[in-house]
N, C-alpha and C. Protein backbone atom coordinates (compact mmCIF):
# COMPACT_ATOMS: atom_id res chain seq x y z
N UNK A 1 0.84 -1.18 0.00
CA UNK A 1 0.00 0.00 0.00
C UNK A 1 0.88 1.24 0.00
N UNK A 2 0.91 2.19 -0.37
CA UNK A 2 0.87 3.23 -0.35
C UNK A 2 0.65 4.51 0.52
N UNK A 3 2.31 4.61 1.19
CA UNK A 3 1.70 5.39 2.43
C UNK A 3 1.16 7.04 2.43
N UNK A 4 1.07 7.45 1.01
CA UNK A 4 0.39 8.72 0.57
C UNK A 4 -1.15 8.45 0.63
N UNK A 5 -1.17 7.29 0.44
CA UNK A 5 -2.67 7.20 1.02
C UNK A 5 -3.25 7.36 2.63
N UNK A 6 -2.17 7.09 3.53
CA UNK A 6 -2.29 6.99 5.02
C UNK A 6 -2.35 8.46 5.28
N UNK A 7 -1.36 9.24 4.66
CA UNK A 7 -1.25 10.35 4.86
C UNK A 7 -2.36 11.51 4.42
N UNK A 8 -3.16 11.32 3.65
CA UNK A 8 -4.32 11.96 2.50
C UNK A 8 -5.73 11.67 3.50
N UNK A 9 -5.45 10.63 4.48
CA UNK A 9 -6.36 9.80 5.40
C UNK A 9 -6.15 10.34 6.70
N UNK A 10 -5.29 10.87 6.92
CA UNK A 10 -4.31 11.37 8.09
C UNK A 10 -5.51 10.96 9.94
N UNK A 11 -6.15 11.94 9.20
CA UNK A 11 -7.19 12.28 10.49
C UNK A 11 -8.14 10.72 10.65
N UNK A 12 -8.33 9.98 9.93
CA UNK A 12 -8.84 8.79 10.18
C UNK A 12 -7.76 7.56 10.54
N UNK A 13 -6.49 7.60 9.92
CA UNK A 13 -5.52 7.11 10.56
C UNK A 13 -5.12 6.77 11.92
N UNK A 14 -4.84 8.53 12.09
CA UNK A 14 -4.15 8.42 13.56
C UNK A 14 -5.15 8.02 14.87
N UNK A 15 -6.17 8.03 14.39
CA UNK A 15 -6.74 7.25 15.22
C UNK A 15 -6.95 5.44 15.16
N UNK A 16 -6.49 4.99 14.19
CA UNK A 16 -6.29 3.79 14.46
C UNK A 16 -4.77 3.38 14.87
N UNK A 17 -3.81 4.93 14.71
CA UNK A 17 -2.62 4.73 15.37
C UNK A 17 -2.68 5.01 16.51
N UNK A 18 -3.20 5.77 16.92
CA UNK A 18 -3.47 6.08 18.50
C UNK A 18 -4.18 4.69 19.51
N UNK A 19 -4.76 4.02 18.71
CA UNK A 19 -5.51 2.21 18.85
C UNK A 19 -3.98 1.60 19.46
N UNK A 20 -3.34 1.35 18.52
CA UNK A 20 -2.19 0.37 18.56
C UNK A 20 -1.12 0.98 19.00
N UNK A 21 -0.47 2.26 19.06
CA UNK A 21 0.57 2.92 20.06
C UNK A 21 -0.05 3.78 20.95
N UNK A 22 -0.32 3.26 21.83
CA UNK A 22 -1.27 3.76 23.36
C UNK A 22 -0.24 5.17 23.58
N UNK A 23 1.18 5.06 23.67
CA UNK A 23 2.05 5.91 24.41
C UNK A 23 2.10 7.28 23.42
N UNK A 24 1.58 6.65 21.66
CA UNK A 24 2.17 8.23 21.23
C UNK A 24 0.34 9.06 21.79
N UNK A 25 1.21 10.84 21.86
CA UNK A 25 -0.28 11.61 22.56
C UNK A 25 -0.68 11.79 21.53
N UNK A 26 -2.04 12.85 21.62
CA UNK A 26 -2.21 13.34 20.31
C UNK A 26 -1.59 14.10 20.38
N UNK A 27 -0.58 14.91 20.37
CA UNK A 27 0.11 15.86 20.33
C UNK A 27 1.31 15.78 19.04
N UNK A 28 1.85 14.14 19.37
CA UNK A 28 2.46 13.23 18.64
C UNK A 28 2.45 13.16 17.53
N UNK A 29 0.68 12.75 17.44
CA UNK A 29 0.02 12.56 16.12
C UNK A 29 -0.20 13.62 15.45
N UNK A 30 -0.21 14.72 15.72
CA UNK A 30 -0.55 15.95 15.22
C UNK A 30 0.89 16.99 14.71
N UNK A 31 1.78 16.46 15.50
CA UNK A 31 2.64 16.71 15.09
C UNK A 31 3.75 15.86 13.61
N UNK A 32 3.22 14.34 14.20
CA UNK A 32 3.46 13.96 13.00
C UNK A 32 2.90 13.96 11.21
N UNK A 33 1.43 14.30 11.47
CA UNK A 33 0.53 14.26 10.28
C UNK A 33 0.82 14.03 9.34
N UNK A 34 0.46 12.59 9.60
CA UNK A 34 0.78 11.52 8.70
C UNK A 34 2.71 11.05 8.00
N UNK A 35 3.37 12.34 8.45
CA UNK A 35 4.48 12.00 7.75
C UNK A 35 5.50 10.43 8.42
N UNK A 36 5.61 9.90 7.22
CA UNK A 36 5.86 8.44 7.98
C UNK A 36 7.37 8.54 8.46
N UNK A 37 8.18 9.15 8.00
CA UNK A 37 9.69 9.52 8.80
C UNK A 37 9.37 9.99 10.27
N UNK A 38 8.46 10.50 10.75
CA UNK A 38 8.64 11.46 11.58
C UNK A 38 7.59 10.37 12.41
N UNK A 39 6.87 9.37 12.00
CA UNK A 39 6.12 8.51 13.01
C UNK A 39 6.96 7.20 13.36
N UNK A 40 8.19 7.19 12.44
CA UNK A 40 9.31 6.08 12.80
C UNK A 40 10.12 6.66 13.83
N UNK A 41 10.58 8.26 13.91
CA UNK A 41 11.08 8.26 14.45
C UNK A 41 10.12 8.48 16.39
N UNK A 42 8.87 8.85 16.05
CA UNK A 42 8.26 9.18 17.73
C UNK A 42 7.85 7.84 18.23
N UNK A 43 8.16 6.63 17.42
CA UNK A 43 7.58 5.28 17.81
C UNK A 43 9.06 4.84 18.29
N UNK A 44 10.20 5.03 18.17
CA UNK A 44 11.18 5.05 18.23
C UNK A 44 11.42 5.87 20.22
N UNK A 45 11.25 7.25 19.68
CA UNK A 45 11.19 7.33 20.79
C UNK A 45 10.58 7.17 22.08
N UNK A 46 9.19 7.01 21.95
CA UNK A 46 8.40 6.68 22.99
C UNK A 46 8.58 4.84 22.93
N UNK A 47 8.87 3.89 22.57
CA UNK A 47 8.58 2.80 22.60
C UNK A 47 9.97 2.30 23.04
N UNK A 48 10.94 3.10 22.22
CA UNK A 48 12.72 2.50 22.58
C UNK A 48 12.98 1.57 21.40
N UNK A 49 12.03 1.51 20.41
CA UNK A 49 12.40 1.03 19.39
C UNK A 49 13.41 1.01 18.42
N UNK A 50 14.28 -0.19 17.82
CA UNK A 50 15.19 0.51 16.70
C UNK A 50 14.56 0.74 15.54
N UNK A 51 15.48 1.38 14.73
CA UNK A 51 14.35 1.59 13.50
C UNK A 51 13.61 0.31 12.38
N UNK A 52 14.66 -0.01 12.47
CA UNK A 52 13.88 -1.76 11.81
C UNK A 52 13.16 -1.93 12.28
N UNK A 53 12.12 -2.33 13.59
CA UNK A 53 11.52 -2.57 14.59
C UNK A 53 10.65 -1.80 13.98
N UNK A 54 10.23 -0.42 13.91
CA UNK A 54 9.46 0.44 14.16
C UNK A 54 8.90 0.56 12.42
N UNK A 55 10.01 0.56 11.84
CA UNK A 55 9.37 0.08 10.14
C UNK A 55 8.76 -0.81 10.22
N UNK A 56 8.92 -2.23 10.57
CA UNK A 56 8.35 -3.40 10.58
C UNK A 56 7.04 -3.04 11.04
N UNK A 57 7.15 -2.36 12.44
CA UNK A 57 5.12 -2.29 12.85
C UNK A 57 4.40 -1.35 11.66
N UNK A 58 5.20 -0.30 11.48
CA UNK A 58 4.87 0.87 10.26
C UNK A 58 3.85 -0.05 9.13
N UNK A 59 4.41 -1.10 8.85
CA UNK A 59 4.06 -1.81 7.42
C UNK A 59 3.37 -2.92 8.24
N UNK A 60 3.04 -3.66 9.38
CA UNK A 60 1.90 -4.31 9.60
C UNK A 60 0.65 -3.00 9.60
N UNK A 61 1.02 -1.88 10.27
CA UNK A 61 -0.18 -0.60 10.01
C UNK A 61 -0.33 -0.60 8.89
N UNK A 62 0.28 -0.71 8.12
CA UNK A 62 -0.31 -0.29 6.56
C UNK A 62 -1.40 -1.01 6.02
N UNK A 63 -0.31 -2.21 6.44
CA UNK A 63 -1.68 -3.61 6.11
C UNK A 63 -2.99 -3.56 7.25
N UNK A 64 -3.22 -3.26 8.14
CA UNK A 64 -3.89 -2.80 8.71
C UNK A 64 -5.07 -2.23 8.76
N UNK A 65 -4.21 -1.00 7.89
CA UNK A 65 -5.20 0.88 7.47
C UNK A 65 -5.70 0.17 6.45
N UNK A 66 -5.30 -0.51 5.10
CA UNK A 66 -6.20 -0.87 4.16
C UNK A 66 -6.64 -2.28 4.19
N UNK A 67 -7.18 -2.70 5.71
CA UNK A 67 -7.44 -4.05 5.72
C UNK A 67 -9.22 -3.60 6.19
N UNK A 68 -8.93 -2.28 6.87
CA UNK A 68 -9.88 -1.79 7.63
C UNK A 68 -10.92 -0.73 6.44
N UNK A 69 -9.95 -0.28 5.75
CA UNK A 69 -10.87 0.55 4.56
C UNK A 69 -12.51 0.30 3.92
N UNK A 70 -13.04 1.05 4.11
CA UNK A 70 -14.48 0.67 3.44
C UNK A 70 -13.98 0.14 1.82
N UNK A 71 -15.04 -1.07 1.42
CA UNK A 71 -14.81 -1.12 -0.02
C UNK A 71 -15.38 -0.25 -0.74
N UNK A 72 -14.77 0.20 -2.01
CA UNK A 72 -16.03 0.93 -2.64
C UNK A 72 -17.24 -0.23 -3.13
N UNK A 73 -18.42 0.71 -3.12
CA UNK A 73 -19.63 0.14 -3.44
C UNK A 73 -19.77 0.00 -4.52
N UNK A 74 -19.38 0.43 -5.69
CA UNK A 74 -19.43 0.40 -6.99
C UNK A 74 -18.35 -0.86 -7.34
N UNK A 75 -17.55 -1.06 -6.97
CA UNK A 75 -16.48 -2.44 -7.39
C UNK A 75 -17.62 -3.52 -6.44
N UNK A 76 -18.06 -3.07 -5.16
CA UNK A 76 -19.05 -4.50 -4.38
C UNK A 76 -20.25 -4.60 -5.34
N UNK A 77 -20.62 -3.70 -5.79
CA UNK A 77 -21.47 -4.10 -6.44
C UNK A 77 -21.76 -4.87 -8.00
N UNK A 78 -20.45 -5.00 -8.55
CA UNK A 78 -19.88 -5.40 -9.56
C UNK A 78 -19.92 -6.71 -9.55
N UNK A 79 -19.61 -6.99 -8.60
CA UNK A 79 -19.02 -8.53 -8.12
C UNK A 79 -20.66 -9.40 -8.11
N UNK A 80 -22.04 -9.19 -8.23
CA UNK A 80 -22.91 -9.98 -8.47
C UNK A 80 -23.42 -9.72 -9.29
């Protein structure tokens, strides 16, 4: 996926990041908006993560954010 999409999503995101990293604030999140360098590095710092580590969760979120996405209705509706 495409993390310009996470970012374009920002405000519906960080709340499913705020779900799964309890420790970042919103302050965090708001400061990061959406930029994914800058959420490797506050997961990093609040967690003690290395950066491999913190990429790795980055990209289970990804899979995640578009696991959770509404489908469009026009492709669901295609399908019968």
């Amino acid at each position: 996926m495409n993390w310009d999409i996470i970012e374009g999503k920002w405000k519906q995101a960080s709340g499913m990041a705020k779900a799964k990293w309890g420790k970042l604030t919103d302050d965090d999140l708001k400061a990061v908006a959406g930029k994914k360098d800058q959420l490797i590095g506050k997961l990093q710092e609040r967690y003690g993560l290395a950066k491999d580590q913190a990429e790795k969760q980055l990209g289970d979120f990804e899979r995640d954010f578009h696991d959770a996405r509404p489908t469009d209705k026009r492709s669901e509706a295609s399908r019968y």
